[in-house]
N, C-alpha and C. Protein backbone atom coordinates (compact mmCIF):
# COMPACT_ATOMS: atom_id res chain seq x y z
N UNK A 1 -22.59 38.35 -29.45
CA UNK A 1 -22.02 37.15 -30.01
C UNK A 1 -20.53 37.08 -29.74
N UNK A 2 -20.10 38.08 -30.12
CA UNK A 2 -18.36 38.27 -30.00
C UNK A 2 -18.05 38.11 -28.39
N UNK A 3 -19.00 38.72 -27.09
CA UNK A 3 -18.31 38.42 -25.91
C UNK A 3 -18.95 36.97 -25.25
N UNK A 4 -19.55 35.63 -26.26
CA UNK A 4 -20.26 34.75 -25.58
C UNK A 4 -18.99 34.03 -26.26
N UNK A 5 -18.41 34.30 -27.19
CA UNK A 5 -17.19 33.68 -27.68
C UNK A 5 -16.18 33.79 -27.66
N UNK A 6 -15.89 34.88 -26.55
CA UNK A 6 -14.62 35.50 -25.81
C UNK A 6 -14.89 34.82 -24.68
N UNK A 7 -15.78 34.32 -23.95
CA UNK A 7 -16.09 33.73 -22.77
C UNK A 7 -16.17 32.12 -22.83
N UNK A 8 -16.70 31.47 -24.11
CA UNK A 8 -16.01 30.13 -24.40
C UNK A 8 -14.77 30.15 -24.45
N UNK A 9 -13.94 30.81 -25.14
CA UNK A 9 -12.61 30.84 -25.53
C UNK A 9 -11.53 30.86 -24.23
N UNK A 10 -12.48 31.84 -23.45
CA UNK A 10 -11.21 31.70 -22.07
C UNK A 10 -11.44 30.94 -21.40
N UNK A 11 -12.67 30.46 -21.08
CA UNK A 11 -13.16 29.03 -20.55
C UNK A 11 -11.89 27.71 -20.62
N UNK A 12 -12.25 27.43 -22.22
CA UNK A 12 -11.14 26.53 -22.95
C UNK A 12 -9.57 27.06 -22.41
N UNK A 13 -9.54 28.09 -22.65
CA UNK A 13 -8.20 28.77 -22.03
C UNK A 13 -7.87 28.29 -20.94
N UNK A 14 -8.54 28.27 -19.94
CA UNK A 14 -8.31 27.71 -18.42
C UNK A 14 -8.21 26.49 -18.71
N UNK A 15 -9.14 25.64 -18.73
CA UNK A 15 -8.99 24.72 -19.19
C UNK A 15 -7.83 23.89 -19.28
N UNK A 16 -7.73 23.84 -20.71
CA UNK A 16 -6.26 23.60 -20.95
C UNK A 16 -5.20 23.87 -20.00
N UNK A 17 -4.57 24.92 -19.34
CA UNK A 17 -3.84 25.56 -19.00
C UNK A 17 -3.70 25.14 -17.24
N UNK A 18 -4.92 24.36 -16.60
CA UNK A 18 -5.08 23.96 -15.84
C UNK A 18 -4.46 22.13 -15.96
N UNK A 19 -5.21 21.84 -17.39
CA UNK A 19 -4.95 20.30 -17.17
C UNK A 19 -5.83 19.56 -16.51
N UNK A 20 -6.04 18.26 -16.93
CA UNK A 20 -6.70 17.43 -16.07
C UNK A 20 -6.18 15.94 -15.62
N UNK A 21 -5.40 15.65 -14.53
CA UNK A 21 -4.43 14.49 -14.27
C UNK A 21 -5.77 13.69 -14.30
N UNK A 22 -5.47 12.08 -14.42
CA UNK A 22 -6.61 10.83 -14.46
C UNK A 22 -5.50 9.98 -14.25
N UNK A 23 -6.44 9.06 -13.35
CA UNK A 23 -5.61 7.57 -12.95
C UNK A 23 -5.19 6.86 -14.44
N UNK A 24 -4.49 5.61 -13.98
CA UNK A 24 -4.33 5.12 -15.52
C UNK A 24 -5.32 4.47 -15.60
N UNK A 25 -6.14 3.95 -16.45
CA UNK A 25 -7.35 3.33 -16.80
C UNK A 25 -8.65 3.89 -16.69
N UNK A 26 -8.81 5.48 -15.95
CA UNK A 26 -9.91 5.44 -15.94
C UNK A 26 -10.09 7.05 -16.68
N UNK A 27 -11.15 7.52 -16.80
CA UNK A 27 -11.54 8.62 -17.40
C UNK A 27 -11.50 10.00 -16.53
N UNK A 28 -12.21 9.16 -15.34
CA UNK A 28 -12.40 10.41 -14.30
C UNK A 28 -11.04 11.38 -13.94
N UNK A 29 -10.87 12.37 -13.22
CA UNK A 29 -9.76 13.06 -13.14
C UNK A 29 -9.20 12.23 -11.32
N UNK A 30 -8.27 11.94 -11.23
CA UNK A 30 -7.10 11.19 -10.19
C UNK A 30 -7.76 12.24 -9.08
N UNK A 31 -7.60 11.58 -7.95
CA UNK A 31 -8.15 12.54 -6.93
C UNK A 31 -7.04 11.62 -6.03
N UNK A 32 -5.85 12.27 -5.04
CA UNK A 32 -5.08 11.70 -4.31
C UNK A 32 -6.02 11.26 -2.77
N UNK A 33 -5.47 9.89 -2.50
CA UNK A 33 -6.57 9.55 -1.77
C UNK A 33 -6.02 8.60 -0.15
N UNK A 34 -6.33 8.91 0.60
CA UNK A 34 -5.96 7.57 1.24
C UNK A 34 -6.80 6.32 1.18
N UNK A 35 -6.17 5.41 0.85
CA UNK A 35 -7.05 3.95 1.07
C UNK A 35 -7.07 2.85 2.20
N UNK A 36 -8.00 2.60 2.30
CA UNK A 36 -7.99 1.48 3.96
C UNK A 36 -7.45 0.13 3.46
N UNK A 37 -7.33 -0.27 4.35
CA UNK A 37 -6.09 -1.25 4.02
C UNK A 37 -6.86 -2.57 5.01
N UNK A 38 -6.32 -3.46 5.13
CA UNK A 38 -6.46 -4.49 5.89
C UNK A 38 -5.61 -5.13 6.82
N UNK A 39 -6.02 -6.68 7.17
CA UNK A 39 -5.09 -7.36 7.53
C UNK A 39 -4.92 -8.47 8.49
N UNK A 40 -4.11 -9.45 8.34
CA UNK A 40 -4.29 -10.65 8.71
C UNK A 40 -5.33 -10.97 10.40
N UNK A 41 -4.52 -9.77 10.87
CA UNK A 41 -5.33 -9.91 12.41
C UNK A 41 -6.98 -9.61 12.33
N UNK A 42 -6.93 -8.77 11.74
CA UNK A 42 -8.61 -8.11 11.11
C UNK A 42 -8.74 -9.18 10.51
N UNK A 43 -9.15 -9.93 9.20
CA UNK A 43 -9.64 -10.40 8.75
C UNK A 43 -9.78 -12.31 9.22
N UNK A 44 -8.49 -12.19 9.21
CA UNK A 44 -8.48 -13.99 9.69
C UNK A 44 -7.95 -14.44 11.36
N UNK A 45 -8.65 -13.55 11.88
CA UNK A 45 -7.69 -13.78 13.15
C UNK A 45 -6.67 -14.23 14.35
N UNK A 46 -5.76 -13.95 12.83
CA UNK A 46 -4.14 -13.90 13.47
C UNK A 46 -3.52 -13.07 14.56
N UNK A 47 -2.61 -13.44 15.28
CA UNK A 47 -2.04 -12.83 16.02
C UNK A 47 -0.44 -12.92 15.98
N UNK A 48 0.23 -11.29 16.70
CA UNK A 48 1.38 -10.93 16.66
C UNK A 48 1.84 -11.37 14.94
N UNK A 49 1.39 -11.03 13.98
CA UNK A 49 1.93 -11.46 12.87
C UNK A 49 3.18 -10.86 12.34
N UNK A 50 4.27 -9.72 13.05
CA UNK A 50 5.68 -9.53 13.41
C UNK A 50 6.57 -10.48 13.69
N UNK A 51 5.91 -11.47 14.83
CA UNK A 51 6.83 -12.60 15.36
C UNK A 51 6.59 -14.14 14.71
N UNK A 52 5.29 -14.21 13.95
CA UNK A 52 4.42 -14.94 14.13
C UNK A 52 4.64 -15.51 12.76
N UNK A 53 4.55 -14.57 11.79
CA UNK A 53 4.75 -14.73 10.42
C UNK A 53 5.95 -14.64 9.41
N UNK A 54 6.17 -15.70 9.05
CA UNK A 54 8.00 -15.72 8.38
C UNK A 54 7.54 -15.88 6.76
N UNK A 55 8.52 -14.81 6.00
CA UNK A 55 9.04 -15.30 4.53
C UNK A 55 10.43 -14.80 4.52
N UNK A 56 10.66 -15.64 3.64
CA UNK A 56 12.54 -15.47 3.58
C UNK A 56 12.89 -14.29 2.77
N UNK A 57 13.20 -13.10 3.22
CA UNK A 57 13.33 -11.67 2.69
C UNK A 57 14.43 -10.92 3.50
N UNK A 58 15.37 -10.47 2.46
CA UNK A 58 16.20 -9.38 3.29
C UNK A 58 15.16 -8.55 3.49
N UNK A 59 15.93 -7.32 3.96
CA UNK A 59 14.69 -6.21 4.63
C UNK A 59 14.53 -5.19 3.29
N UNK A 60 13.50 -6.44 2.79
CA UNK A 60 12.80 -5.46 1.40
C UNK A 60 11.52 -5.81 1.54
N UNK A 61 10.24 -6.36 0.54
CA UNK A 61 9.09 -6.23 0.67
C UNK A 61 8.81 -6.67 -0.88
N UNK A 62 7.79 -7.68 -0.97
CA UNK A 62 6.89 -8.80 -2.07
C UNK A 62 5.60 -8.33 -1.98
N UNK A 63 5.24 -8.71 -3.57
CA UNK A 63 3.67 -8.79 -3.14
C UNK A 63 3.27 -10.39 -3.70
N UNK A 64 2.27 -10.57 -3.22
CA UNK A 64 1.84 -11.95 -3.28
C UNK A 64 0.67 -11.81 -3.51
N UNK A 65 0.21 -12.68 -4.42
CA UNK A 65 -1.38 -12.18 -5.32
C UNK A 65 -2.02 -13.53 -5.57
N UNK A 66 -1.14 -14.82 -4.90
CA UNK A 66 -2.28 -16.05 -5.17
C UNK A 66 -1.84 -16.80 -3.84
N UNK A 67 -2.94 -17.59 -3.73
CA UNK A 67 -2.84 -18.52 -2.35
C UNK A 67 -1.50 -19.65 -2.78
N UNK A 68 -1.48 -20.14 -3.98
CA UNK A 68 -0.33 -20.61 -4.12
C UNK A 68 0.83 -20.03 -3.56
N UNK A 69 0.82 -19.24 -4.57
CA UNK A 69 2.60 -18.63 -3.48
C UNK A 69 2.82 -17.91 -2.05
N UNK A 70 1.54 -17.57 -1.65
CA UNK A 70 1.39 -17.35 -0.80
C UNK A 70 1.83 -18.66 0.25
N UNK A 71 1.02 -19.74 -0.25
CA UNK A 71 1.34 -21.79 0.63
C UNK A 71 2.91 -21.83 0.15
N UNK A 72 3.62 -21.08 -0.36
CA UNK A 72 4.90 -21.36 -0.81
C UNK A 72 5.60 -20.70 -0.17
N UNK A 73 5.23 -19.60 -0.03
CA UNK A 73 6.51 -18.51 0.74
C UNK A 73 6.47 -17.97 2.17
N UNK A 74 5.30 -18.21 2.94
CA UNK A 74 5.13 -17.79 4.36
C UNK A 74 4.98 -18.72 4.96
N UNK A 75 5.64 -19.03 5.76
CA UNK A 75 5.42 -19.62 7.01
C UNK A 75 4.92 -18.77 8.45
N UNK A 76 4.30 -19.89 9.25
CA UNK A 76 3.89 -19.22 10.76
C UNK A 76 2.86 -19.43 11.54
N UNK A 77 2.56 -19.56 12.39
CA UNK A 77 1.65 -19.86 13.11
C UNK A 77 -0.25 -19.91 12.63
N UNK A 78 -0.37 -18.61 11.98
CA UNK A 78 -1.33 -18.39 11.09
C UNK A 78 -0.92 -18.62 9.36
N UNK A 79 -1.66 -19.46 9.54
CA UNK A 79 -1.80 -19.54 7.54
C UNK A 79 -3.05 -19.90 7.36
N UNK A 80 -4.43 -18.53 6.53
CA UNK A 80 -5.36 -18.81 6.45
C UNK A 80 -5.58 -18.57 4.73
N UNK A 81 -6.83 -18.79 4.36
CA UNK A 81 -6.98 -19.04 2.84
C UNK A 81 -7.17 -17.43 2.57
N UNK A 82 -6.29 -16.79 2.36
CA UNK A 82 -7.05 -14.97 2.09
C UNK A 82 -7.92 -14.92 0.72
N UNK A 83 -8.56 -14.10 0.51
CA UNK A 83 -9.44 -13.65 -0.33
C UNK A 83 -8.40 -13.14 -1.59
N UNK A 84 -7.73 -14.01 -2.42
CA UNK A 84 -6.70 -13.23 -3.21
C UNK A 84 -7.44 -12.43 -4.56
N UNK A 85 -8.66 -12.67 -4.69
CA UNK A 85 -9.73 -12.00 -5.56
C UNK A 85 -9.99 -10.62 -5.45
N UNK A 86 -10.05 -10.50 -4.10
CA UNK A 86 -10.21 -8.88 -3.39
C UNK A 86 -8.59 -8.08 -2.97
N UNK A 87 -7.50 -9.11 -2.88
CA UNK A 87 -6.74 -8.52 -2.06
C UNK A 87 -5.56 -8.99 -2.52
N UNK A 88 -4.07 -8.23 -2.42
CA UNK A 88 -3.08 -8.41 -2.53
C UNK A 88 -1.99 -8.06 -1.51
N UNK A 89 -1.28 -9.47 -1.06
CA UNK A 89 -0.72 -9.28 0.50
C UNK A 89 0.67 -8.52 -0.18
N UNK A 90 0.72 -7.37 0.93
CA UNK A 90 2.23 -6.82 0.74
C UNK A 90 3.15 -7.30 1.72
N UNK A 91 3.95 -7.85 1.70
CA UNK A 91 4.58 -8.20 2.86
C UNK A 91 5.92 -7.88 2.66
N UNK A 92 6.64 -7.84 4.00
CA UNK A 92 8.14 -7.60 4.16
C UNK A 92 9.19 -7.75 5.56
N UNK A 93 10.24 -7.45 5.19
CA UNK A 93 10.79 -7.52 6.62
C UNK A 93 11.64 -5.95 6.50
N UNK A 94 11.92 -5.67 7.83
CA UNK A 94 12.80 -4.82 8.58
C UNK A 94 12.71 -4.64 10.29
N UNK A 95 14.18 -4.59 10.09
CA UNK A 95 15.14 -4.39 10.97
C UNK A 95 14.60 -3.52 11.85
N UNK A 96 14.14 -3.22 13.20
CA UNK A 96 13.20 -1.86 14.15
C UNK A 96 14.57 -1.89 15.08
N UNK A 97 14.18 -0.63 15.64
CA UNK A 97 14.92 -0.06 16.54
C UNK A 97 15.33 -0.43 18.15
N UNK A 98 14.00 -1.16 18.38
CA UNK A 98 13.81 -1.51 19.64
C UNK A 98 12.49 -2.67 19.49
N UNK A 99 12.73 -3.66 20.73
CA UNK A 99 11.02 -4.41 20.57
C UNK A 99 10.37 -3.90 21.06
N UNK A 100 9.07 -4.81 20.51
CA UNK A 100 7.96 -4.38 20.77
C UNK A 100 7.18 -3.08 20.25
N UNK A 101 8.27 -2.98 18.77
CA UNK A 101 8.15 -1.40 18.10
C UNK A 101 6.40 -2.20 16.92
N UNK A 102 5.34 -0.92 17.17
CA UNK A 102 4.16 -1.31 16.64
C UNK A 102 4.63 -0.63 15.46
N UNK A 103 3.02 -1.29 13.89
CA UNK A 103 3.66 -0.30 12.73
C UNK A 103 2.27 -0.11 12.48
N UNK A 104 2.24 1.36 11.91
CA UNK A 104 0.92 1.67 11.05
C UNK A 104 0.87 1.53 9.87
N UNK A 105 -0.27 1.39 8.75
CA UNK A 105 0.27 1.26 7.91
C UNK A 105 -1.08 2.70 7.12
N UNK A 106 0.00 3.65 6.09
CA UNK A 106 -0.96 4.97 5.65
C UNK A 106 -0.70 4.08 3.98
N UNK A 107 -1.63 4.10 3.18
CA UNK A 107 -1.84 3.15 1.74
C UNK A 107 -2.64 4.64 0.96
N UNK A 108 -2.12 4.75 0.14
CA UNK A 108 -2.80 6.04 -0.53
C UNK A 108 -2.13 6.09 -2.24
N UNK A 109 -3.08 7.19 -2.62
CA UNK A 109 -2.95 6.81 -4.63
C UNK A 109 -2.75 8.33 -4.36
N UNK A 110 -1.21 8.51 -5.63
CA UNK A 110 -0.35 9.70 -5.73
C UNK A 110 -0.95 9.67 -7.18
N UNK A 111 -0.92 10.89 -7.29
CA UNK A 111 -2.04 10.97 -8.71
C UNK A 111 -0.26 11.76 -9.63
N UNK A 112 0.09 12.02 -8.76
CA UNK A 112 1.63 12.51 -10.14
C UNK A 112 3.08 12.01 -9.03
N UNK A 113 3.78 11.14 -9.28
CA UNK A 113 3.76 10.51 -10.69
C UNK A 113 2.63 9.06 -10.65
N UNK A 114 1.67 9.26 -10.08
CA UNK A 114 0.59 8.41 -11.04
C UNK A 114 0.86 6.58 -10.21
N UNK A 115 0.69 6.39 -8.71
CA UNK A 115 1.13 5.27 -8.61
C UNK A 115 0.62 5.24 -6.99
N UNK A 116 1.02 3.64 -6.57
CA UNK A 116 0.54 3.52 -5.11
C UNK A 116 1.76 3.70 -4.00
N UNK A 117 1.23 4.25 -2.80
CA UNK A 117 2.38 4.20 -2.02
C UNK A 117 1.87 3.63 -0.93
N UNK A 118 2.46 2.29 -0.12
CA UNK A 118 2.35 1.90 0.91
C UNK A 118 3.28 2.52 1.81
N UNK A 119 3.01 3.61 3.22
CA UNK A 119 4.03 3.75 4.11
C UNK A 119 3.62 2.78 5.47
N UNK A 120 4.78 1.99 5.87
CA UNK A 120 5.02 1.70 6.80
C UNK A 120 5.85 2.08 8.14
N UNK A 121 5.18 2.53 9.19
CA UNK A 121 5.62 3.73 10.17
C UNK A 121 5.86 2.62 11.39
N UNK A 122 6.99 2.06 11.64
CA UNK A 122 7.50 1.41 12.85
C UNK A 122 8.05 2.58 13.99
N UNK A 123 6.72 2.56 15.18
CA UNK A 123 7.04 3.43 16.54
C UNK A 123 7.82 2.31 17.48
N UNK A 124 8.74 3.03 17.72
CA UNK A 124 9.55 2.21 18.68
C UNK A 124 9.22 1.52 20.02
N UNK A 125 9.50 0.39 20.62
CA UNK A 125 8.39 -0.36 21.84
C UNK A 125 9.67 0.29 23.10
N UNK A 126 9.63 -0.60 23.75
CA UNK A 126 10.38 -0.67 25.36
C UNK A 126 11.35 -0.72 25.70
N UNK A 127 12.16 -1.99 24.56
CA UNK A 127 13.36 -2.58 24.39
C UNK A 127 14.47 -2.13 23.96
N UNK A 128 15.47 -2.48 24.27
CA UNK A 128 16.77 -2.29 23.45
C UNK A 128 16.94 -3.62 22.47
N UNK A 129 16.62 -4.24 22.08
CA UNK A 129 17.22 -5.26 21.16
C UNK A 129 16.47 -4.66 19.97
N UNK A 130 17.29 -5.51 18.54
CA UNK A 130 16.58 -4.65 17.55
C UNK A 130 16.60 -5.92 16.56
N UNK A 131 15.26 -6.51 16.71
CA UNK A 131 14.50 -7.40 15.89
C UNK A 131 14.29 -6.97 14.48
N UNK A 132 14.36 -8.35 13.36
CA UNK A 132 14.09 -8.22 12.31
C UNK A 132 12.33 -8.27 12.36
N UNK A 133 11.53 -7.48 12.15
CA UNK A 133 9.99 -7.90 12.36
C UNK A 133 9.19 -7.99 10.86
N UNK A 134 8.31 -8.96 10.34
CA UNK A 134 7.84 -9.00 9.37
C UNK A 134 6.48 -8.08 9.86
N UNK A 135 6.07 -7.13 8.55
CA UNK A 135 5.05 -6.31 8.48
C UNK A 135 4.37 -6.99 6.93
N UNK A 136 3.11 -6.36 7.05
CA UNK A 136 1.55 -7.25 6.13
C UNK A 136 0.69 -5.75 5.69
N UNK A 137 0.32 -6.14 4.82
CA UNK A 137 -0.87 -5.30 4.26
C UNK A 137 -2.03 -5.79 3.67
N UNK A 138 -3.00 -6.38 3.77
CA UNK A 138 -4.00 -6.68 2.82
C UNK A 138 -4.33 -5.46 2.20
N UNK A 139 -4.05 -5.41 0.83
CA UNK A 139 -4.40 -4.17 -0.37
C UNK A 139 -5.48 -4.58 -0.97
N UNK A 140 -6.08 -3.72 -1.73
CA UNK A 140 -7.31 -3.82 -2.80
C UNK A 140 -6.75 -4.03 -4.11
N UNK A 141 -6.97 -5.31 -4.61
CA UNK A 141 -6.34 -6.11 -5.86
C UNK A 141 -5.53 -5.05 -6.93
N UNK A 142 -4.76 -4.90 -6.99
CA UNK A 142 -3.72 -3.98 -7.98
C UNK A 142 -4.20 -4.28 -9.25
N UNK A 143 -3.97 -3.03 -9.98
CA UNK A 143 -4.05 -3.74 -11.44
C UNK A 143 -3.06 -4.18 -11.93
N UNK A 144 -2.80 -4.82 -13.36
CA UNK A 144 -2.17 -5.35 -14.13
C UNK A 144 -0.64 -4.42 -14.21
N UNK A 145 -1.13 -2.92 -14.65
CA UNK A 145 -0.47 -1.77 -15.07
C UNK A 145 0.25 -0.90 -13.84
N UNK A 146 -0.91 -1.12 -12.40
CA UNK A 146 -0.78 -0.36 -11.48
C UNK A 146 0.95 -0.70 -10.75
N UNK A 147 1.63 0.25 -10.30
CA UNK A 147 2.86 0.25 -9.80
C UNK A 147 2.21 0.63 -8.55
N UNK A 148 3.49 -0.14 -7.23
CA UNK A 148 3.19 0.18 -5.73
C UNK A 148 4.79 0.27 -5.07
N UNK A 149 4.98 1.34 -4.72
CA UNK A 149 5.67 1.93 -3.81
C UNK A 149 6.26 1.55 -2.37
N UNK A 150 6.79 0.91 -1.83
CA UNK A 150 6.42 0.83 -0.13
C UNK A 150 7.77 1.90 0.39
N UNK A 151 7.20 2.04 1.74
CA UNK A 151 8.27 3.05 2.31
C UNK A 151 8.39 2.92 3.64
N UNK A 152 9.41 2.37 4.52
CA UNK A 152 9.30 2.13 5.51
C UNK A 152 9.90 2.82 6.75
N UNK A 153 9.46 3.41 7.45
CA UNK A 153 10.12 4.82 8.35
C UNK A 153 10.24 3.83 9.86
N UNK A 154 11.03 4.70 10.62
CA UNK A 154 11.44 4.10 11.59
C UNK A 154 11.17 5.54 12.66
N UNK A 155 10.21 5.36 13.80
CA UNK A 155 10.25 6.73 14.59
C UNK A 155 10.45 6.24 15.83
């Protein structure tokens, strides 16, 4: 009896002592993750949406969560009805190094401190001139509570 309750006890011991991080809202324990992402060319088929697609932004980054402001704040060649039910456009501008510089985009959930991070990775193109280029994300609808991150690297 005494070592089946020395063996709960350190159980609990670990336990505790380990911790268990959880997203905000949910029960399960946070598991850091990458998430797939979207985007205008994929889904509504737009093109060059760098040159193509304008909102009036120093080189920072919005999110936009209804077709309203969305019909309010972008201009460009493509303007299609997005799915704002499923999705929340991240958009932004910066300054690249050279044209014709492509960007990836890595979207992933940081389980401490507990939040989303969009990185945006601009590889440098051919050119010497150094364009302001707007970059896009179709995200998976944020929550209310959820905080998002963006980070934009230049290689």
């Amino acid at each position: 009896m005494k070592l089946g309750s020395l063996l709960s006890g350190g159980a609990l011991l670990v336990f505790c002592l380990t911790g268990c991080v959880t997203c905000e809202g949910e029960n399960e324990p946070c598991l850091e993750s990458v998430i797939p992402v979207e985007s205008l060319e994929n889904l509504y088929g737009c093109t060059d949406t760098r040159r193509q697609l304008h909102i009036d932004l120093p080189q920072t980054y919005t999110r936009i969560s209804t077709q309203a402001e969305f019909d309010q704040r972008v201009s460009g060649t493509c303007h299609p009805q997005i799915d704002f039910a499923t999705y929340d456009l991240i958009i932004g501008r910066s300054v690249v190094h050279s044209g014709g510089a492509t960007a990836t985009y890595i979207y992933r959930r940081l389980c401490n401190p507990g939040r989303l991070e969009l990185r945006v990775v601009f590889t440098g193109g051919i050119t010497n001139d150094a364009p302001t280029l707007t970059y896009h994300a179709l995200v998976p609808k944020l929550g209310h509570t959820e905080t998002l991150r963006v980070e934009v690297e230049h290689k």
